[in-house]
PDB file of N, CA and C in Angstrom:
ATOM      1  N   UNK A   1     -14.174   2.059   8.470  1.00  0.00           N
ATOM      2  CA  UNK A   1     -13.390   1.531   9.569  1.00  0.00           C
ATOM      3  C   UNK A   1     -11.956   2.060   9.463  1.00  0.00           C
ATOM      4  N   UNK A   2     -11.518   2.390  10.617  1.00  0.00           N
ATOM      5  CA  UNK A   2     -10.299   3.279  10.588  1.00  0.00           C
ATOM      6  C   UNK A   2      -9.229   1.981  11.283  1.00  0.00           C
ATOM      7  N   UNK A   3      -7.650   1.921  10.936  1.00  0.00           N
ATOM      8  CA  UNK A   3      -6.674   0.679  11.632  1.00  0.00           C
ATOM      9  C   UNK A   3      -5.393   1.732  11.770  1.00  0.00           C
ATOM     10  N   UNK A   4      -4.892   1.604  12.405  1.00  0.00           N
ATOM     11  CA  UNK A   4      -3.846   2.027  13.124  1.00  0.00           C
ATOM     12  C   UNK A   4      -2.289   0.901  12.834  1.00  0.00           C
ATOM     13  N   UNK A   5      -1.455   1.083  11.858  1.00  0.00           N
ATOM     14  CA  UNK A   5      -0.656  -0.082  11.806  1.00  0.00           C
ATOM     15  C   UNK A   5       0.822   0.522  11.584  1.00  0.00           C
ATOM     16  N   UNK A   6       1.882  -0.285  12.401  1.00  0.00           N
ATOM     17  CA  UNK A   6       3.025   0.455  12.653  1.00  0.00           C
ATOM     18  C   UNK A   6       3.897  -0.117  11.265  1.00  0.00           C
ATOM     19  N   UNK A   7       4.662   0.992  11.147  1.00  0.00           N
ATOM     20  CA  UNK A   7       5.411   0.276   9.553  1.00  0.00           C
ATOM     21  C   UNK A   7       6.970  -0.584   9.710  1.00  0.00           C
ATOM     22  N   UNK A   8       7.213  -1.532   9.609  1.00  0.00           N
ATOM     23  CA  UNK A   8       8.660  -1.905   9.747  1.00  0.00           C
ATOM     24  C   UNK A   8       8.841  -2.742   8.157  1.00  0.00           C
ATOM     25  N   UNK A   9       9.896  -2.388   7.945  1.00  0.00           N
ATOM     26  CA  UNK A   9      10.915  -2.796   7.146  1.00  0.00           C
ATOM     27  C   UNK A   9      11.765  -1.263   6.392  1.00  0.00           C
ATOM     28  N   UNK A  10      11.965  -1.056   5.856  1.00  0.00           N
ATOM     29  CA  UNK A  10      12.250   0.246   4.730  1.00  0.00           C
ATOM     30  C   UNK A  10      12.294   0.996   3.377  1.00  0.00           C
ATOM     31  N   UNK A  11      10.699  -0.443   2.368  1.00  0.00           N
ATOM     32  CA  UNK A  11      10.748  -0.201   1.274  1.00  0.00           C
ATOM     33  C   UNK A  11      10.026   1.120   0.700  1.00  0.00           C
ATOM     34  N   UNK A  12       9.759   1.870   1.818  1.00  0.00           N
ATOM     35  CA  UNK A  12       9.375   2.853   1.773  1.00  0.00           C
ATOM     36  C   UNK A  12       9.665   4.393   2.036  1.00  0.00           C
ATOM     37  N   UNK A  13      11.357   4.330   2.327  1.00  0.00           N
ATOM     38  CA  UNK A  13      12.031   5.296   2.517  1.00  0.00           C
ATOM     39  C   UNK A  13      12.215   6.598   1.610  1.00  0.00           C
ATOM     40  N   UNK A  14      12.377   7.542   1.640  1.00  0.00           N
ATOM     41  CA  UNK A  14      12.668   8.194   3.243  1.00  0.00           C
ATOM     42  C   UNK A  14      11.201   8.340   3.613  1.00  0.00           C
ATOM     43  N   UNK A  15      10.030   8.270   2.767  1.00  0.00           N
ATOM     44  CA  UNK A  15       9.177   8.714   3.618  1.00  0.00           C
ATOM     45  C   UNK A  15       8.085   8.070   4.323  1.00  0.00           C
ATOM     46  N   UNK A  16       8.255   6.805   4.360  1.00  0.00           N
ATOM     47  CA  UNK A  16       7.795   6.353   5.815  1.00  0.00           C
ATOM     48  C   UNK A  16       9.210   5.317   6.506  1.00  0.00           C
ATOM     49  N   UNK A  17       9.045   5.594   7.615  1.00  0.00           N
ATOM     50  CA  UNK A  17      10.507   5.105   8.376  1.00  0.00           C
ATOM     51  C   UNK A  17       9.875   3.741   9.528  1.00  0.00           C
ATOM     52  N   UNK A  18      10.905   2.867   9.465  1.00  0.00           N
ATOM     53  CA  UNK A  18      10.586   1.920  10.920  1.00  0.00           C
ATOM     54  C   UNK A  18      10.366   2.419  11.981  1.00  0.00           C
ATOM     55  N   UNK A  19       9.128   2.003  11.988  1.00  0.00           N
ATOM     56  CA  UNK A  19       8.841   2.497  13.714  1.00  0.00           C
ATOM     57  C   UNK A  19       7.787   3.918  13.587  1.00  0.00           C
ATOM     58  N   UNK A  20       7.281   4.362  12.056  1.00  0.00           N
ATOM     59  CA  UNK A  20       6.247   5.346  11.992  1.00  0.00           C
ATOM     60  C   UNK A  20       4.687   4.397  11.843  1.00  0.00           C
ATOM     61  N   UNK A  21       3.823   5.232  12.316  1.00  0.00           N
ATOM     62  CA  UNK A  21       2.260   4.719  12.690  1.00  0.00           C
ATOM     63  C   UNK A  21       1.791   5.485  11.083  1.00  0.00           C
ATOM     64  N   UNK A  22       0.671   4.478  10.724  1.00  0.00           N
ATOM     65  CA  UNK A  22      -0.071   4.760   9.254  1.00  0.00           C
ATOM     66  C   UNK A  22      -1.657   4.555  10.267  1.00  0.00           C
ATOM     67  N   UNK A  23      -2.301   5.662   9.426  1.00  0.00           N
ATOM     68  CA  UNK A  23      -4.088   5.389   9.731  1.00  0.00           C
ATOM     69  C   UNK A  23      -4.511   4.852   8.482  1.00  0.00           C
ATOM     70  N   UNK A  24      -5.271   3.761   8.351  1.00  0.00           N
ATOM     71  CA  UNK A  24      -5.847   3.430   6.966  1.00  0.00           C
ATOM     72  C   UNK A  24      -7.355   3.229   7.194  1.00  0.00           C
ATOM     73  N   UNK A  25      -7.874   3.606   5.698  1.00  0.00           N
ATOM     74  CA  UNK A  25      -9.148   3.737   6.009  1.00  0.00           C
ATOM     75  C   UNK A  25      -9.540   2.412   5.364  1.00  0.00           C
ATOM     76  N   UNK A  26     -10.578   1.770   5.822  1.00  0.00           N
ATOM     77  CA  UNK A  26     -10.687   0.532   4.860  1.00  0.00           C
ATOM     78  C   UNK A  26     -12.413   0.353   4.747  1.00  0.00           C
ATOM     79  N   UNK A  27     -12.966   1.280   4.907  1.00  0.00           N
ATOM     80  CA  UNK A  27     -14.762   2.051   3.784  1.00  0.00           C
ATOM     81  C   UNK A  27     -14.183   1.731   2.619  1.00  0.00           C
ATOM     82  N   UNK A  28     -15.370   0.872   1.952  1.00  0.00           N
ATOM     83  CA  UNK A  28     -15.705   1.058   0.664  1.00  0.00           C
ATOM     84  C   UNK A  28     -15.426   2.141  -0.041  1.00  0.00           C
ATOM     85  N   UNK A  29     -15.970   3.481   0.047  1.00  0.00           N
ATOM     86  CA  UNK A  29     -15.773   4.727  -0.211  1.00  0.00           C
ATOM     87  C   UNK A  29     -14.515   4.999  -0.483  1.00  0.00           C
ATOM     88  N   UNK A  30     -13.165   4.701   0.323  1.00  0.00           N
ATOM     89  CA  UNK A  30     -12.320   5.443   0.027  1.00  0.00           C
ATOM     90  C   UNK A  30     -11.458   4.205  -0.826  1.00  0.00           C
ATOM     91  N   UNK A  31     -11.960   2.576  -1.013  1.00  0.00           N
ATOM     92  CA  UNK A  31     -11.414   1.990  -1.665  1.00  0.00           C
ATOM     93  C   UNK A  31     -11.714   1.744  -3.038  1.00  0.00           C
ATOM     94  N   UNK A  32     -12.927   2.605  -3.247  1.00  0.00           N
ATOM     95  CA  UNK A  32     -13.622   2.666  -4.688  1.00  0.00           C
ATOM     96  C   UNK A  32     -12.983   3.700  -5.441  1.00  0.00           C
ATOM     97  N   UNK A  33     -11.781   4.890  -4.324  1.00  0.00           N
ATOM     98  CA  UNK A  33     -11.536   6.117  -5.360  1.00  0.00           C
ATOM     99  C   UNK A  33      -9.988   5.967  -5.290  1.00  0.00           C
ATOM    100  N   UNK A  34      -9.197   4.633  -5.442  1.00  0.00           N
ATOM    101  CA  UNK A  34      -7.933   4.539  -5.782  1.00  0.00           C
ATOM    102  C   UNK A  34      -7.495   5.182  -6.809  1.00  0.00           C
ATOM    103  N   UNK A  35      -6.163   5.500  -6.516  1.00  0.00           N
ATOM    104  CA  UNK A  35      -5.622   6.170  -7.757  1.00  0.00           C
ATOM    105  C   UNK A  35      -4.271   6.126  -7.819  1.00  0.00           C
ATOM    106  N   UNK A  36      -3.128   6.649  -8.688  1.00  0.00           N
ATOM    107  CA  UNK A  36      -2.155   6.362  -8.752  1.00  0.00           C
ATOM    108  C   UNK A  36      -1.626   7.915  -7.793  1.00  0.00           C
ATOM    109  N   UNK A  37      -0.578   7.436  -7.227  1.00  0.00           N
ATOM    110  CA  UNK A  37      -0.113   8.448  -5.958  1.00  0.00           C
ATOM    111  C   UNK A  37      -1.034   8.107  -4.830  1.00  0.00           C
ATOM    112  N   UNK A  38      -1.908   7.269  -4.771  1.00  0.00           N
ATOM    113  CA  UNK A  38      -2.469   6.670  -3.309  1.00  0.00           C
ATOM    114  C   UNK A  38      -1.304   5.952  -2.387  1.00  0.00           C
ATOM    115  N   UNK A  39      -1.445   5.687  -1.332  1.00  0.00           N
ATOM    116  CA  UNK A  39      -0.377   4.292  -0.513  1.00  0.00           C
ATOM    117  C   UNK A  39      -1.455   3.532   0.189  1.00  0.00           C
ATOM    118  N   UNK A  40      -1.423   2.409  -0.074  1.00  0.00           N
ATOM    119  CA  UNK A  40      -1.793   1.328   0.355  1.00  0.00           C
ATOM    120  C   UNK A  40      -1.363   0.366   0.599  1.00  0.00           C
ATOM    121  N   UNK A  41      -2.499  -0.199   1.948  1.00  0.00           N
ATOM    122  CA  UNK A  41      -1.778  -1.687   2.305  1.00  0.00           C
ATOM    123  C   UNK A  41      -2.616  -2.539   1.855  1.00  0.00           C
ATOM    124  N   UNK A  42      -1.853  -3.672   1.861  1.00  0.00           N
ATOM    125  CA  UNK A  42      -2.311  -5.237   1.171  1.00  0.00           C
ATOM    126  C   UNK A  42      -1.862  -6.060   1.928  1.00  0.00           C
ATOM    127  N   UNK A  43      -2.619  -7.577   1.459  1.00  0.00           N
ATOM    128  CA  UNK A  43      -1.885  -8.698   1.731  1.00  0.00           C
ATOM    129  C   UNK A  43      -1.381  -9.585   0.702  1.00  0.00           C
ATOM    130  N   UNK A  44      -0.294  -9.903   1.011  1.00  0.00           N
ATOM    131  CA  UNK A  44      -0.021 -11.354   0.211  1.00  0.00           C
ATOM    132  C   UNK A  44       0.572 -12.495   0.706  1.00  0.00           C
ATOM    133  N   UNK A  45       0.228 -13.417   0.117  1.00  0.00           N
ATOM    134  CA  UNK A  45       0.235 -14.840   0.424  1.00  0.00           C
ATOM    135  C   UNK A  45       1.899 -15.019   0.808  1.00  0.00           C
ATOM    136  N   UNK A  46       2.542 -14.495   0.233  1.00  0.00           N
ATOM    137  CA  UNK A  46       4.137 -14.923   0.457  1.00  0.00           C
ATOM    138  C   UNK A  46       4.564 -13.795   1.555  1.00  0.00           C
ATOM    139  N   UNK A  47       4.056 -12.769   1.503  1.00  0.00           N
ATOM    140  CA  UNK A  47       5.018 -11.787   1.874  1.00  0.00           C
ATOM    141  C   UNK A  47       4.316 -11.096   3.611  1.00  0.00           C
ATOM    142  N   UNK A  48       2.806 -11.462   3.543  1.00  0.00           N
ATOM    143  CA  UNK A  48       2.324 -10.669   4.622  1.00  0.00           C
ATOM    144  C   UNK A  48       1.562  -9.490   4.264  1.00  0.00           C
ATOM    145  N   UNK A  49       1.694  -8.330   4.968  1.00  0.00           N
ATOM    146  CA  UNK A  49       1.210  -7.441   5.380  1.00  0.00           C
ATOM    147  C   UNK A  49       2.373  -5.914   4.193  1.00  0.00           C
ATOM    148  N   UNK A  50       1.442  -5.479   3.427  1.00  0.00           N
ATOM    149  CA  UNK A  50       2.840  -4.562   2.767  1.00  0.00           C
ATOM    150  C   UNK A  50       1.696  -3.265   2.581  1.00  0.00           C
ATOM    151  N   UNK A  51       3.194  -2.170   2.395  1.00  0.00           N
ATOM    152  CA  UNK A  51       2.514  -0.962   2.112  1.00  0.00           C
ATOM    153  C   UNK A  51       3.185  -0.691   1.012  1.00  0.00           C
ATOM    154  N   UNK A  52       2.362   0.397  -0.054  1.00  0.00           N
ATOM    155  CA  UNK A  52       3.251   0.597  -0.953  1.00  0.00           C
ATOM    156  C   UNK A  52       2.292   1.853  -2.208  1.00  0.00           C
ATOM    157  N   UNK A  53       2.884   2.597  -2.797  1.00  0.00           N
ATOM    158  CA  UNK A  53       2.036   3.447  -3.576  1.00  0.00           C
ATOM    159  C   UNK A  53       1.905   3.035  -5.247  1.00  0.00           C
ATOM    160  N   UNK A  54       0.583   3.295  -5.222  1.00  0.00           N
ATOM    161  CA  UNK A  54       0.062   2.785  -6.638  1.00  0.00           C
ATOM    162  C   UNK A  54       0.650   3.999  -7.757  1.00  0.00           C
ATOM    163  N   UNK A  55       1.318   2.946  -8.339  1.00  0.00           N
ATOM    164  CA  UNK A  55       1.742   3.616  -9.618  1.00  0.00           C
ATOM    165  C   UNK A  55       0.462   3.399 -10.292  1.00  0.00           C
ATOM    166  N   UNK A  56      -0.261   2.569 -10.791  1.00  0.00           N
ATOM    167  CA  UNK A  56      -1.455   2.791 -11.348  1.00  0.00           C
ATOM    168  C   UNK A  56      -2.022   2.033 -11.670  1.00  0.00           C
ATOM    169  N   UNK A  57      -3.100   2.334 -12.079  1.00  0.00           N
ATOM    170  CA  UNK A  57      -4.480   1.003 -12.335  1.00  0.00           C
ATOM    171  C   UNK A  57      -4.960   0.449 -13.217  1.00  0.00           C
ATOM    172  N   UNK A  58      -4.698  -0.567 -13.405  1.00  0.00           N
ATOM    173  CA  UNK A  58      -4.541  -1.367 -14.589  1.00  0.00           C
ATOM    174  C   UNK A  58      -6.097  -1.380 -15.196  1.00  0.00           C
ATOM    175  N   UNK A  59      -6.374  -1.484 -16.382  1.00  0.00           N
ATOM    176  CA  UNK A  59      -7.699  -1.803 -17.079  1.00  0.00           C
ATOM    177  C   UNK A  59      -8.738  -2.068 -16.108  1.00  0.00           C
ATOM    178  N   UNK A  60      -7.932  -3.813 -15.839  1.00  0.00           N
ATOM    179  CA  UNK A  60      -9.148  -4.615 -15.111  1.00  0.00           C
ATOM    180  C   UNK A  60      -9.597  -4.469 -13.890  1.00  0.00           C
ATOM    181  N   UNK A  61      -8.599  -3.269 -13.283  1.00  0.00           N
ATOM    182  CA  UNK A  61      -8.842  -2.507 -11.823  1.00  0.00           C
ATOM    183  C   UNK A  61      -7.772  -3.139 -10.906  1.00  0.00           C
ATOM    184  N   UNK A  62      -7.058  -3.937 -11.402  1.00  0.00           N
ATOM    185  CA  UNK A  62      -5.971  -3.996 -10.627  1.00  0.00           C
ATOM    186  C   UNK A  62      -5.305  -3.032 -10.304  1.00  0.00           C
ATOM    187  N   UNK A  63      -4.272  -3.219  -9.034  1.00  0.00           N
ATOM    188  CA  UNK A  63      -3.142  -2.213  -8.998  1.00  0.00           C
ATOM    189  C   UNK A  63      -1.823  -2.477  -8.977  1.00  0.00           C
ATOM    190  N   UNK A  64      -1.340  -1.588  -9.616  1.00  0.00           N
ATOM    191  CA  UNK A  64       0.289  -1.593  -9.781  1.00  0.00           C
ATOM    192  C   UNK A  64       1.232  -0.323  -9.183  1.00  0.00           C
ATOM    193  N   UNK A  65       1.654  -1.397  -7.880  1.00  0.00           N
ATOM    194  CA  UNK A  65       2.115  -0.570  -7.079  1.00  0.00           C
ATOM    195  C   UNK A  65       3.795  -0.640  -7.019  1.00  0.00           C
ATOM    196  N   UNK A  66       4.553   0.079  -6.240  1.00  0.00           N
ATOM    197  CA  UNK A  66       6.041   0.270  -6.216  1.00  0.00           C
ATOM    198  C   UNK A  66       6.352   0.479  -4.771  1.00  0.00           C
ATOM    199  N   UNK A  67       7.652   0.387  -4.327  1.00  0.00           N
ATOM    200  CA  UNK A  67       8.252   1.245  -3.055  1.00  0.00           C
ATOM    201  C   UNK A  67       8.878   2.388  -3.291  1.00  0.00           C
ATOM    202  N   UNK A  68       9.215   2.981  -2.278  1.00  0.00           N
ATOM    203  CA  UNK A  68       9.935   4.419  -2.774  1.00  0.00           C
ATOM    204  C   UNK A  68      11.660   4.153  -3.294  1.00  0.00           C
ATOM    205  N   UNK A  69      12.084   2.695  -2.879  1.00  0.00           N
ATOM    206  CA  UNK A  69      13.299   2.684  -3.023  1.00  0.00           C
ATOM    207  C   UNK A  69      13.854   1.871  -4.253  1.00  0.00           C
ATOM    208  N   UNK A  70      14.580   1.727  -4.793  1.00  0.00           N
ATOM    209  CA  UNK A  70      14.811   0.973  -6.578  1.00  0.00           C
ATOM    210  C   UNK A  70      14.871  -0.477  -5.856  1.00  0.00           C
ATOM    211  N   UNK A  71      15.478  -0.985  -5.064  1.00  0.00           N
ATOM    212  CA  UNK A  71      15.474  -2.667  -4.516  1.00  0.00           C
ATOM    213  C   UNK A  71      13.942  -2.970  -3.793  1.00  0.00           C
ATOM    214  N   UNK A  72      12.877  -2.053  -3.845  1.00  0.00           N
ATOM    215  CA  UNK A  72      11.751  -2.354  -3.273  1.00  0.00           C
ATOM    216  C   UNK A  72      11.032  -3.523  -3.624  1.00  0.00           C
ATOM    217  N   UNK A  73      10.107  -4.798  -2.814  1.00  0.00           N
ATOM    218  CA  UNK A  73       9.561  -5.548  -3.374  1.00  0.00           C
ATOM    219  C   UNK A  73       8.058  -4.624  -4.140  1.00  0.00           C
ATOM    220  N   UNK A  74       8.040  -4.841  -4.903  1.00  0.00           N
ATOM    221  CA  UNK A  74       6.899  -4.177  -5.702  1.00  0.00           C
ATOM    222  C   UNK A  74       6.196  -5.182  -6.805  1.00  0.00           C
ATOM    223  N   UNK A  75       5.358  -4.548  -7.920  1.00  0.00           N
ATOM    224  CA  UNK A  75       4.622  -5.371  -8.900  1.00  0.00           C
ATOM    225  C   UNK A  75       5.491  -5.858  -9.543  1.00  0.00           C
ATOM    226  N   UNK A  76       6.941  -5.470  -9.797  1.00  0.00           N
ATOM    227  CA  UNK A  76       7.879  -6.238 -10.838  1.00  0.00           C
ATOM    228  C   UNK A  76       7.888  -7.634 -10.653  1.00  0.00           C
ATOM    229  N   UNK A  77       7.445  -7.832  -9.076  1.00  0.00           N
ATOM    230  CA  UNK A  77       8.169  -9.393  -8.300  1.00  0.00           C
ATOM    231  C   UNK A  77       6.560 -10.018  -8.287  1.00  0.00           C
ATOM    232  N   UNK A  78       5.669  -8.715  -7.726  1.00  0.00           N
ATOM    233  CA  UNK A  78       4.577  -9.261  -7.263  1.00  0.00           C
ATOM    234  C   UNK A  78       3.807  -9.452  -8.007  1.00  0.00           C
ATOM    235  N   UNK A  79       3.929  -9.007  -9.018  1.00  0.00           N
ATOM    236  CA  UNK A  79       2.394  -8.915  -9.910  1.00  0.00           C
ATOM    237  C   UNK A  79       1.508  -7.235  -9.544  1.00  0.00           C
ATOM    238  N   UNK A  80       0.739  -7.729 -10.106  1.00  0.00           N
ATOM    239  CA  UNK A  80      -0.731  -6.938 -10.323  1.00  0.00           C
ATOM    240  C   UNK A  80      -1.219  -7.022  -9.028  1.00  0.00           C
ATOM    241  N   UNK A  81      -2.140  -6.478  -7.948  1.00  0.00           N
ATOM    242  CA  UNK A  81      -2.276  -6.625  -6.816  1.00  0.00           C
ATOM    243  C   UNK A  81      -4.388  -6.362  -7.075  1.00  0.00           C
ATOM    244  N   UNK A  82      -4.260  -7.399  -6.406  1.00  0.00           N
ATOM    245  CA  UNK A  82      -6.023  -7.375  -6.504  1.00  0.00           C
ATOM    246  C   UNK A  82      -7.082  -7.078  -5.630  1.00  0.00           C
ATOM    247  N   UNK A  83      -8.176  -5.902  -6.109  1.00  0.00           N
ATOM    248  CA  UNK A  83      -8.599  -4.853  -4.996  1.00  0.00           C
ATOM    249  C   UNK A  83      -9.016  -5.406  -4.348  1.00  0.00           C
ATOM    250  N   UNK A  84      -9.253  -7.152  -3.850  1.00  0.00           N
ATOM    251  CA  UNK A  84      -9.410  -7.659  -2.720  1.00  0.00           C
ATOM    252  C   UNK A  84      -8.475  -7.902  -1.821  1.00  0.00           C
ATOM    253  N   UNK A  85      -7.466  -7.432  -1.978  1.00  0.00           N
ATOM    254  CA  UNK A  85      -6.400  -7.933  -1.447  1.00  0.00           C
ATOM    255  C   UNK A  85      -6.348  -6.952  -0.823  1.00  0.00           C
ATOM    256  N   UNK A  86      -6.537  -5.523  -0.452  1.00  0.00           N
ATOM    257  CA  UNK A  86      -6.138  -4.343  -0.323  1.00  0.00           C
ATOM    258  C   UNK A  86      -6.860  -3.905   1.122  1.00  0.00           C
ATOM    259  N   UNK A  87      -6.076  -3.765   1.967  1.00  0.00           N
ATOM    260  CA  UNK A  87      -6.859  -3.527   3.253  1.00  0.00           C
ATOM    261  C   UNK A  87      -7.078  -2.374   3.606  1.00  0.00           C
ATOM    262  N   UNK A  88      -6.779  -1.198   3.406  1.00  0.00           N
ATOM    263  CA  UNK A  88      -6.892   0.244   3.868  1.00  0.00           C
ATOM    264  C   UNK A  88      -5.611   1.067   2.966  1.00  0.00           C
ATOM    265  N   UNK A  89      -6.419   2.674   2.518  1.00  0.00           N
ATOM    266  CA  UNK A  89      -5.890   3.491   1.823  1.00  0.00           C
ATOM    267  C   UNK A  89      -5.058   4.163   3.357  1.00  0.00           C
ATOM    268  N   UNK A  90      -4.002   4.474   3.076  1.00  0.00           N
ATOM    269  CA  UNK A  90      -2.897   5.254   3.843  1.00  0.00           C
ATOM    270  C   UNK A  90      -4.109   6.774   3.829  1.00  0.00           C
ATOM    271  N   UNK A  91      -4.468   7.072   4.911  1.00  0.00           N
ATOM    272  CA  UNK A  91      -5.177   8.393   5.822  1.00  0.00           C
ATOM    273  C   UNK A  91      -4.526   9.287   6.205  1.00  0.00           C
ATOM    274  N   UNK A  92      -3.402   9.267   7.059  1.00  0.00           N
ATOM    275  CA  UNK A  92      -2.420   9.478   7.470  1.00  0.00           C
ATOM    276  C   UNK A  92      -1.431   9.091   8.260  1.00  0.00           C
ATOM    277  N   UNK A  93      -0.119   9.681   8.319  1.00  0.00           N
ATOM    278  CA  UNK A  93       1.333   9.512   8.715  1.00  0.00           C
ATOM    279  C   UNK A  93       1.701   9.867   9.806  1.00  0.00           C
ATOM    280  N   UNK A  94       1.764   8.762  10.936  1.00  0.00           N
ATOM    281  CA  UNK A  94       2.076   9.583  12.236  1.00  0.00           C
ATOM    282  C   UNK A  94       3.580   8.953  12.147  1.00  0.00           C
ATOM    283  N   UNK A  95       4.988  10.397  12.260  1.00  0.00           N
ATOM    284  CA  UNK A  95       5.939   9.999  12.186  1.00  0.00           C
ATOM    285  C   UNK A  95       6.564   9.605  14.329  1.00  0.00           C
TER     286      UNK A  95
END
């Protein structure tokens, strides 16, 4: 299943900007071959809807992800992010 979702905020600068379109794929298939340098979106309970790239994958298959920017909300705040939580691998970048 392919989603179409527009990006706003800027923890992802410079390279995704407010107001750019992400395709995410959210098949099994492409959520079974995570890896670190992937971008993905998630949900969380406090925060909503986030995108963000996996720094990497913990043992238990968690992920530990970051923003592109040093004040980004990321795993420092969030934790470990759990592959149920994870709605679609970033496909591509429509700027």
């Amino acid at each position: 299943m392919l989603r179409i979702l527009k990006i706003t905020g800027q923890s992802m600068l410079p390279e995704y900007q407010d107001g750019d379109f992400v395709v995410i794929a959210a098949a099994p298939v492409f959520l079974r071959r995570l890896k670190a340098g992937d971008v993905v979106v998630f949900g969380h309970e406090s925060y909503g809807t986030l995108i963000k790239k996996i720094e990497r994958v913990a043992e238990d298959g968690n992920l530990i992800v970051s923003g592109t920017r040093a004040d980004s909300l990321d795993s420092r705040r969030l934790g470990p992010i759990a592959l149920d939580k994870v709605r679609g691998k970033v496909i591509w970048h429509i700027r």
